[in-house]
C-alpha atoms as a PDB file:
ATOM      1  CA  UNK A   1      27.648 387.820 224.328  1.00  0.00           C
ATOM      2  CA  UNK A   2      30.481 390.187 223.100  1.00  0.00           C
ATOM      3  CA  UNK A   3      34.534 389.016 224.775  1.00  0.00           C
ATOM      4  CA  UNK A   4      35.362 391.312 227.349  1.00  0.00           C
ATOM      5  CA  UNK A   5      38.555 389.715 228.570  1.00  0.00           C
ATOM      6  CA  UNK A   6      41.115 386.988 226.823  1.00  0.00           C
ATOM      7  CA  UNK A   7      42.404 384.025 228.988  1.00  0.00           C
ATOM      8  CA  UNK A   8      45.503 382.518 227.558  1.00  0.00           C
ATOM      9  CA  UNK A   9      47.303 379.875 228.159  1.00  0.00           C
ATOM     10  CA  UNK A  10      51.197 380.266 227.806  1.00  0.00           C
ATOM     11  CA  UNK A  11      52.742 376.875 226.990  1.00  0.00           C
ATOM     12  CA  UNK A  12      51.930 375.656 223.599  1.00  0.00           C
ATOM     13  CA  UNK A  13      50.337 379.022 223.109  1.00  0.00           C
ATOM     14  CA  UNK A  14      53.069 381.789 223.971  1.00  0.00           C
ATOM     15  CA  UNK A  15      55.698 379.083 223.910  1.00  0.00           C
ATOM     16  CA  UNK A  16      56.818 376.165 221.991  1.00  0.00           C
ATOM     17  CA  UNK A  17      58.109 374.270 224.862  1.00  0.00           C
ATOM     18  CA  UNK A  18      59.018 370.559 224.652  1.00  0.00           C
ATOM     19  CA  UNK A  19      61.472 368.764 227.022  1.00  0.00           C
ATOM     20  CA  UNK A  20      63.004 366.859 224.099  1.00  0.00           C
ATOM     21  CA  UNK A  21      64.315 369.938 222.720  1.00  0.00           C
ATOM     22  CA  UNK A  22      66.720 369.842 225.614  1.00  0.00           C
ATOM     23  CA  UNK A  23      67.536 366.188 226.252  1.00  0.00           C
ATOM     24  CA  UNK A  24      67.608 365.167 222.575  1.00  0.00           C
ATOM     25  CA  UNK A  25      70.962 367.118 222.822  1.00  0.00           C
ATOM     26  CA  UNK A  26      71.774 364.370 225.761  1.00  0.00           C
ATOM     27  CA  UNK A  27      70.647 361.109 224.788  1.00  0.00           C
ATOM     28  CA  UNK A  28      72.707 359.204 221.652  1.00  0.00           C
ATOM     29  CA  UNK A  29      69.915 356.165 222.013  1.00  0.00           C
ATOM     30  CA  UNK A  30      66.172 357.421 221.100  1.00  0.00           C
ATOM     31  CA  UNK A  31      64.861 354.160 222.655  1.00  0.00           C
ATOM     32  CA  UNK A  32      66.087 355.490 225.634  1.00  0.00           C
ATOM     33  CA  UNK A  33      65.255 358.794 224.897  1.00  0.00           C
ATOM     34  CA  UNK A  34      61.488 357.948 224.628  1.00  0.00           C
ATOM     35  CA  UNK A  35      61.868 356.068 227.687  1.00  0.00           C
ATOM     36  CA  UNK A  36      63.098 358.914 229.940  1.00  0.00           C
ATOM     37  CA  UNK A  37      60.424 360.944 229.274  1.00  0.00           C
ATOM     38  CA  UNK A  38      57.806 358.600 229.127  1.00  0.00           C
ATOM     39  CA  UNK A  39      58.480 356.621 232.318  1.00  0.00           C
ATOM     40  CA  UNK A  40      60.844 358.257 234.374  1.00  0.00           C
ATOM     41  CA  UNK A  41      60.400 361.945 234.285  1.00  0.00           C
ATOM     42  CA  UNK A  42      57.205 361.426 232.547  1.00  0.00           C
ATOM     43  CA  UNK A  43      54.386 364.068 231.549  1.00  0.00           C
ATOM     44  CA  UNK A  44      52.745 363.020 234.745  1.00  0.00           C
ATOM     45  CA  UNK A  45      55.859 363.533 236.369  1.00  0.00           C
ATOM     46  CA  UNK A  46      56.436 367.097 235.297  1.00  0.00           C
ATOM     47  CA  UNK A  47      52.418 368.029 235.958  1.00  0.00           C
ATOM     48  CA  UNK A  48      52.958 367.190 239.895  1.00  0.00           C
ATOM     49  CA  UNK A  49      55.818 369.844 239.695  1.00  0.00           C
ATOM     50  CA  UNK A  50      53.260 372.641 237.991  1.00  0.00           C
ATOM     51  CA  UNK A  51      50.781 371.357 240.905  1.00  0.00           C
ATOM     52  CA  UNK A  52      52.897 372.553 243.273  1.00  0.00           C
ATOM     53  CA  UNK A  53      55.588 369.787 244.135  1.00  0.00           C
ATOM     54  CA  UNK A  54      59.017 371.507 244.472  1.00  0.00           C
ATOM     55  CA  UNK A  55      61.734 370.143 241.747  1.00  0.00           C
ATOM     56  CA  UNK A  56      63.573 368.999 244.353  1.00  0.00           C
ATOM     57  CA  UNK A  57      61.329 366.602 245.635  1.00  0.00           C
ATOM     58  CA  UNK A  58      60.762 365.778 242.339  1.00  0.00           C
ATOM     59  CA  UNK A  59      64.212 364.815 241.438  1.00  0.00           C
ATOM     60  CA  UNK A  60      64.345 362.845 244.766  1.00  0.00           C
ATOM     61  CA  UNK A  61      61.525 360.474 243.678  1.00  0.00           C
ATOM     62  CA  UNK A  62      63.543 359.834 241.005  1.00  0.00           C
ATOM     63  CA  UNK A  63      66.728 359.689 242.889  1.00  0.00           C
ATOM     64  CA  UNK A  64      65.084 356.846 244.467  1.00  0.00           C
ATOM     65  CA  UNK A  65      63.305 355.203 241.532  1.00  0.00           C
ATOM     66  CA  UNK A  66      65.932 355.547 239.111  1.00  0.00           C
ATOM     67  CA  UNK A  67      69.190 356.372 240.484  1.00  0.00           C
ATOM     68  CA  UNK A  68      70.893 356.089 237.145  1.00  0.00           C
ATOM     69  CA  UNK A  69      68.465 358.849 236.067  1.00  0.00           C
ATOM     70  CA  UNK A  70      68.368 361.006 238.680  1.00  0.00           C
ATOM     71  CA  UNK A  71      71.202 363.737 237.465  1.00  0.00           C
ATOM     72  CA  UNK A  72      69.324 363.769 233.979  1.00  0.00           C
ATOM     73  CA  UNK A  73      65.988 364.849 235.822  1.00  0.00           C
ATOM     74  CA  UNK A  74      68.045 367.716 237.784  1.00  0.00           C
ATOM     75  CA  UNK A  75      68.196 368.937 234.649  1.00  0.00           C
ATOM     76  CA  UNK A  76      64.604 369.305 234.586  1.00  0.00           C
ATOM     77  CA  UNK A  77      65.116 372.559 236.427  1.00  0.00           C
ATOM     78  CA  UNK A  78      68.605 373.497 236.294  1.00  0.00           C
ATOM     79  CA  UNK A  79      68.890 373.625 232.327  1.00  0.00           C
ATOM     80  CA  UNK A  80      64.696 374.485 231.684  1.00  0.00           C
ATOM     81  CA  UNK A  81      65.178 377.658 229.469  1.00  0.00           C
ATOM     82  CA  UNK A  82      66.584 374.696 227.064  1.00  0.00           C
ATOM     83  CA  UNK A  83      63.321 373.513 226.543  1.00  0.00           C
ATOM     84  CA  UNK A  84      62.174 376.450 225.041  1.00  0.00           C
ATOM     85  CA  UNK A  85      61.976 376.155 221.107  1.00  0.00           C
ATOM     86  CA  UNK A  86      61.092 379.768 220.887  1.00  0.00           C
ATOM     87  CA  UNK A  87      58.435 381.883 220.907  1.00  0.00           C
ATOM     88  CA  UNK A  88      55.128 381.581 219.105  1.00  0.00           C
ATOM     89  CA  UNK A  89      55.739 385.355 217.896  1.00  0.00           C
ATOM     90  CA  UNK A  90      51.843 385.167 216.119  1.00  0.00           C
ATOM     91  CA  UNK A  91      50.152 384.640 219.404  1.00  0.00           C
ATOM     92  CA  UNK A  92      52.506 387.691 221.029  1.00  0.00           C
ATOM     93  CA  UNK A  93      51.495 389.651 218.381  1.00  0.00           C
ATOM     94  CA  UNK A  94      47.783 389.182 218.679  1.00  0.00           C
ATOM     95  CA  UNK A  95      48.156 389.790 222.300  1.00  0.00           C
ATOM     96  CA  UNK A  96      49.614 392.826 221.983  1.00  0.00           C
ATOM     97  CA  UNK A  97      47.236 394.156 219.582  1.00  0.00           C
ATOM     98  CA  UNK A  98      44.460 393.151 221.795  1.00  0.00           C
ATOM     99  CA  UNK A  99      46.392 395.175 224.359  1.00  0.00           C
ATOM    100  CA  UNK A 100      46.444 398.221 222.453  1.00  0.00           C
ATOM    101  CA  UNK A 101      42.579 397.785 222.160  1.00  0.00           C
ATOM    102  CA  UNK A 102      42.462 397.900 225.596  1.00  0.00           C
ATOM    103  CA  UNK A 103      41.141 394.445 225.920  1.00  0.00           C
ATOM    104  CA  UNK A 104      41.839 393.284 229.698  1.00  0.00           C
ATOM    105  CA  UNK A 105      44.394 389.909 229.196  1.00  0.00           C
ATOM    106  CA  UNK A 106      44.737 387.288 231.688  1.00  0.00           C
ATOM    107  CA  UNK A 107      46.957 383.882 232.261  1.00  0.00           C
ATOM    108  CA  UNK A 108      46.106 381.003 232.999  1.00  0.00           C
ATOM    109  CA  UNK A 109      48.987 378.480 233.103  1.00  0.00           C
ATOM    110  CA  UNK A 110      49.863 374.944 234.303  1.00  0.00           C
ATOM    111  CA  UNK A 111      53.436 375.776 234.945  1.00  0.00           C
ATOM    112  CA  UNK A 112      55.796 375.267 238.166  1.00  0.00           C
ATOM    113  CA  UNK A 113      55.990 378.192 240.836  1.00  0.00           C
ATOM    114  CA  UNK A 114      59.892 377.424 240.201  1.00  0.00           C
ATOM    115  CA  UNK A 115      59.987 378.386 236.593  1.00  0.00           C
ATOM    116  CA  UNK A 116      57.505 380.769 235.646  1.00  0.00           C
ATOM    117  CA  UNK A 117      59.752 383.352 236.794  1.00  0.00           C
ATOM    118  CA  UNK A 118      62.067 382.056 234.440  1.00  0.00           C
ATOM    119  CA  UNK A 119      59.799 382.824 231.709  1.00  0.00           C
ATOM    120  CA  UNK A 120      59.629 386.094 233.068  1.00  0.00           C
ATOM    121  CA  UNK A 121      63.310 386.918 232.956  1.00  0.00           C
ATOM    122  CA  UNK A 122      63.818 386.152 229.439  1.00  0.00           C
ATOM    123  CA  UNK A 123      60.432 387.366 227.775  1.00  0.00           C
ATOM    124  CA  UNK A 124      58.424 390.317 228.003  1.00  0.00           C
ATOM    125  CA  UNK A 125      54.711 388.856 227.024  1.00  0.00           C
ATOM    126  CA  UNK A 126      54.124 388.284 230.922  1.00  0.00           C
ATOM    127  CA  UNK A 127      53.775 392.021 231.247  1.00  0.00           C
ATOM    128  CA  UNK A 128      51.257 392.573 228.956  1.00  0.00           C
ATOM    129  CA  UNK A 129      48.692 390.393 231.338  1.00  0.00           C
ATOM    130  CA  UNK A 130      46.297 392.312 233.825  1.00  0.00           C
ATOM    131  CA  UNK A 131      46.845 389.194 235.962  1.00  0.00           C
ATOM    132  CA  UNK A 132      47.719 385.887 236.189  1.00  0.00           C
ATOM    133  CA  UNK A 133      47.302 382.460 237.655  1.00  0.00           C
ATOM    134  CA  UNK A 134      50.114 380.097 237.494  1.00  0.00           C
ATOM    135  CA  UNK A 135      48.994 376.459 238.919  1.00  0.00           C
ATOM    136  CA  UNK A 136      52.133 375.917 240.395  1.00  0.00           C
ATOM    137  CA  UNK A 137      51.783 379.142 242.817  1.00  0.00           C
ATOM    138  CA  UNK A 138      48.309 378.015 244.242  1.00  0.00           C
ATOM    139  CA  UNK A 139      48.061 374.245 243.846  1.00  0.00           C
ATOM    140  CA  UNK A 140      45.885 373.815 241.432  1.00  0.00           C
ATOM    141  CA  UNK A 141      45.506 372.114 237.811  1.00  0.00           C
ATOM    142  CA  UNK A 142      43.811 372.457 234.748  1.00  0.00           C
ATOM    143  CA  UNK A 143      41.289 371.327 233.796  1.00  0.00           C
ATOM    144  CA  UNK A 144      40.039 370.852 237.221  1.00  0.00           C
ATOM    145  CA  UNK A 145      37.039 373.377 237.823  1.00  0.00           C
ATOM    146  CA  UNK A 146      38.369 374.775 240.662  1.00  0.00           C
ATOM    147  CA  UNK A 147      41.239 376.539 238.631  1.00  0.00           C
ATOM    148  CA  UNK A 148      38.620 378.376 236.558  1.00  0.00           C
ATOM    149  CA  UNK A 149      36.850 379.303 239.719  1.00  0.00           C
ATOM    150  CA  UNK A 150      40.151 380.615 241.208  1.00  0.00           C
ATOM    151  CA  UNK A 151      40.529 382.869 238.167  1.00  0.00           C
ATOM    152  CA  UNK A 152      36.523 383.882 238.119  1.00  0.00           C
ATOM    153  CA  UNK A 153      36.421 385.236 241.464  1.00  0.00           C
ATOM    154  CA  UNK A 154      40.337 386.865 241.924  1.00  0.00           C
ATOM    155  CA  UNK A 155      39.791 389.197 239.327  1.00  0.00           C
ATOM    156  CA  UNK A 156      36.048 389.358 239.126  1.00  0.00           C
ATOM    157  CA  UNK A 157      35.611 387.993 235.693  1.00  0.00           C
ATOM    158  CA  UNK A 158      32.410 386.494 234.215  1.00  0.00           C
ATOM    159  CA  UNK A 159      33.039 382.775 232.218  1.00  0.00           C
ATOM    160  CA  UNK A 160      30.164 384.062 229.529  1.00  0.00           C
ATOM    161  CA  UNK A 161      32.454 387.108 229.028  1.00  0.00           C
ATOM    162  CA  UNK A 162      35.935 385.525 228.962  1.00  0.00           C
ATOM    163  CA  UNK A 163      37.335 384.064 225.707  1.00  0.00           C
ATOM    164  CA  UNK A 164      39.948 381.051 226.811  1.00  0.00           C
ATOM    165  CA  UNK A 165      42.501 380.033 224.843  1.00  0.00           C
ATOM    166  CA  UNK A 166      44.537 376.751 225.251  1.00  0.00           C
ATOM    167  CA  UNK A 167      46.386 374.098 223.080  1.00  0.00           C
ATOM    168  CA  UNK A 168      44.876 371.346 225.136  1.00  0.00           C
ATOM    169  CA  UNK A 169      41.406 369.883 224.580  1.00  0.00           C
ATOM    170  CA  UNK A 170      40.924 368.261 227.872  1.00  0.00           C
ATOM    171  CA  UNK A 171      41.320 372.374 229.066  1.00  0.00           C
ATOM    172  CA  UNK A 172      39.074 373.814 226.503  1.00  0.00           C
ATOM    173  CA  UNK A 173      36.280 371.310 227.193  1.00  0.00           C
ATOM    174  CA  UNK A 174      36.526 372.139 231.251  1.00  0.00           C
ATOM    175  CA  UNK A 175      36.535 375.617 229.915  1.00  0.00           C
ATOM    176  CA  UNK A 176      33.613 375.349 227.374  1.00  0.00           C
ATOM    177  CA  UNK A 177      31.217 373.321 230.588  1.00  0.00           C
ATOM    178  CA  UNK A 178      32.024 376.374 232.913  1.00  0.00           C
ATOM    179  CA  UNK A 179      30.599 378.690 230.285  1.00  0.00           C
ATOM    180  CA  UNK A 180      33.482 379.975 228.738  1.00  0.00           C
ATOM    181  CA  UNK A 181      33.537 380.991 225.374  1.00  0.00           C
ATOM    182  CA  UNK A 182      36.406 379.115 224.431  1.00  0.00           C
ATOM    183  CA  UNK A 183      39.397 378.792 221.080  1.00  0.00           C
ATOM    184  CA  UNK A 184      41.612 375.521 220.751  1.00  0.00           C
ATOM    185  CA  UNK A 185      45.022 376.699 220.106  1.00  0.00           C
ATOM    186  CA  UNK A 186      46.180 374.827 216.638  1.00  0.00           C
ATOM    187  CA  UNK A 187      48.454 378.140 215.729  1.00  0.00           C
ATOM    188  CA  UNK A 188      49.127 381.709 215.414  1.00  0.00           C
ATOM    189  CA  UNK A 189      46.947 382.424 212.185  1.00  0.00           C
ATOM    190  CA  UNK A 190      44.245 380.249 213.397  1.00  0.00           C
ATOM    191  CA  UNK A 191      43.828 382.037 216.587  1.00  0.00           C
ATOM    192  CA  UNK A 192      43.909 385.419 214.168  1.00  0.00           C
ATOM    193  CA  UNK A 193      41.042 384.673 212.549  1.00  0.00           C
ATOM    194  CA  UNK A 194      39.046 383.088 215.627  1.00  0.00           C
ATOM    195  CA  UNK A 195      39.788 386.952 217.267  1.00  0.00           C
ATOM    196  CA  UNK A 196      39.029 388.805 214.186  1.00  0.00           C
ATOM    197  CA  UNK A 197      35.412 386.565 213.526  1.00  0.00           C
ATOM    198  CA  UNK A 198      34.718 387.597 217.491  1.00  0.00           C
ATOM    199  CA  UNK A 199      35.641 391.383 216.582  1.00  0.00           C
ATOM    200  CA  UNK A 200      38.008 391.217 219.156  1.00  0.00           C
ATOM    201  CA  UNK A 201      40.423 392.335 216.433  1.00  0.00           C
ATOM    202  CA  UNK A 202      39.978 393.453 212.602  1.00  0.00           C
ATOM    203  CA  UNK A 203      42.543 392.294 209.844  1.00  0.00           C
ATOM    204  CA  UNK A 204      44.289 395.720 209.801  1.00  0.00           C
ATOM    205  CA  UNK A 205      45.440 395.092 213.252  1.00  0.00           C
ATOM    206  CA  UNK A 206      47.737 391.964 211.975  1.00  0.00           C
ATOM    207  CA  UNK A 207      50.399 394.354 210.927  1.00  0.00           C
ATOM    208  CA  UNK A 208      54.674 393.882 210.842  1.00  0.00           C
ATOM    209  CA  UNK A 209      54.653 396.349 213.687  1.00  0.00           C
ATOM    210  CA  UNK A 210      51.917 394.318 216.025  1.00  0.00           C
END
């Protein structure tokens, strides 16, 4: 069955995020480092926050936890753009040539209600997205089923139609035993010729100007 809409997901796909790129700046101990973000604000940590939890009550969990910690985490929110390494300028470009196909794009992101619109401010790729669910805005996760389901039914898509796109395996499998046909993010040229072998795109799309 021919794609009929792209899912994409935005960090580690659109965005080369990693909280290390901020707080490597911060710590002069990598033992200490690796211990921050491993066991205080942890991956686990962060993933409550895209599920919904404000920052706030984040950083107060930690407040209590690890009071010695607790203005590093603030930082979680207050100094996020930092995290950002850059863009992943292939993946914009293949979006926006699927746009100009007329290909129907869609989010689907494990990211905080508080700092999507971040993203937003400082990037234009959100626009190009006929809609969007951001896990943080309706309290669910990937790769639980129910975040596929949301994105099914709110914008009438069928899984054996959708192409989903995501750096994480543990997503792409949920993906793939929903039905979805489905592309592990590994990078930008990669994810070219996955799109071009679907004839979602041809090679004379991948241009300077896409």
């Amino acid at each position: 069955m021919g794609v009929k809409a792209v899912v994409f997901d935005m960090g580690g796909v659109f965005l080369d995020w990693n909280p290390r790129y901020l707080f490597q700046k911060l710590f002069d101990d990598p033992g200490e480092l690796d211990f921050f973000l491993t066991q205080v604000c942890s991956p686990e940590w962060n993933l409550r926050q895209d599920g919904g939890r404000l920052f706030r009550d984040g950083i107060a969990e930690i407040a209590e936890n690890y009071p010695r910690y607790a203005a590093m985490a603030a930082l979680f929110i207050e100094r996020w753009p930092e995290m950002i390494g850059g863009l992943i300028e292939g993946t914009v470009d293949a979006a926006r040539a699927l746009k100009r196909k007329g290909m129907p794009l869609y989010l689907l992101s494990n990211c905080s209600a508080e700092t999507f619109p971040l993203v937003e401010e400082r990037y234009d790729f959100p626009s190009l997205f006929n809609g969007r669910v951001v896990s943080g805005e309706i309290g669910l996760l990937k790769p639980d089923p129910a975040i596929y389901h949301y994105l099914l039914s709110t914008f009438h898509l069928r899984e054996a139609e959708c192409l989903f796109i995501d750096d994480l395996e543990a997503n792409i499998d949920a993906a793939r035993d929903l039905g979805f046909q489905t592309h592990h993010f590994r990078g930008a040229d990669g994810l070219w010729k996955a799109l071009i072998s679907l004839g979602c795109l041809t090679p004379q799309d991948r241009t300077p100007s896409a």
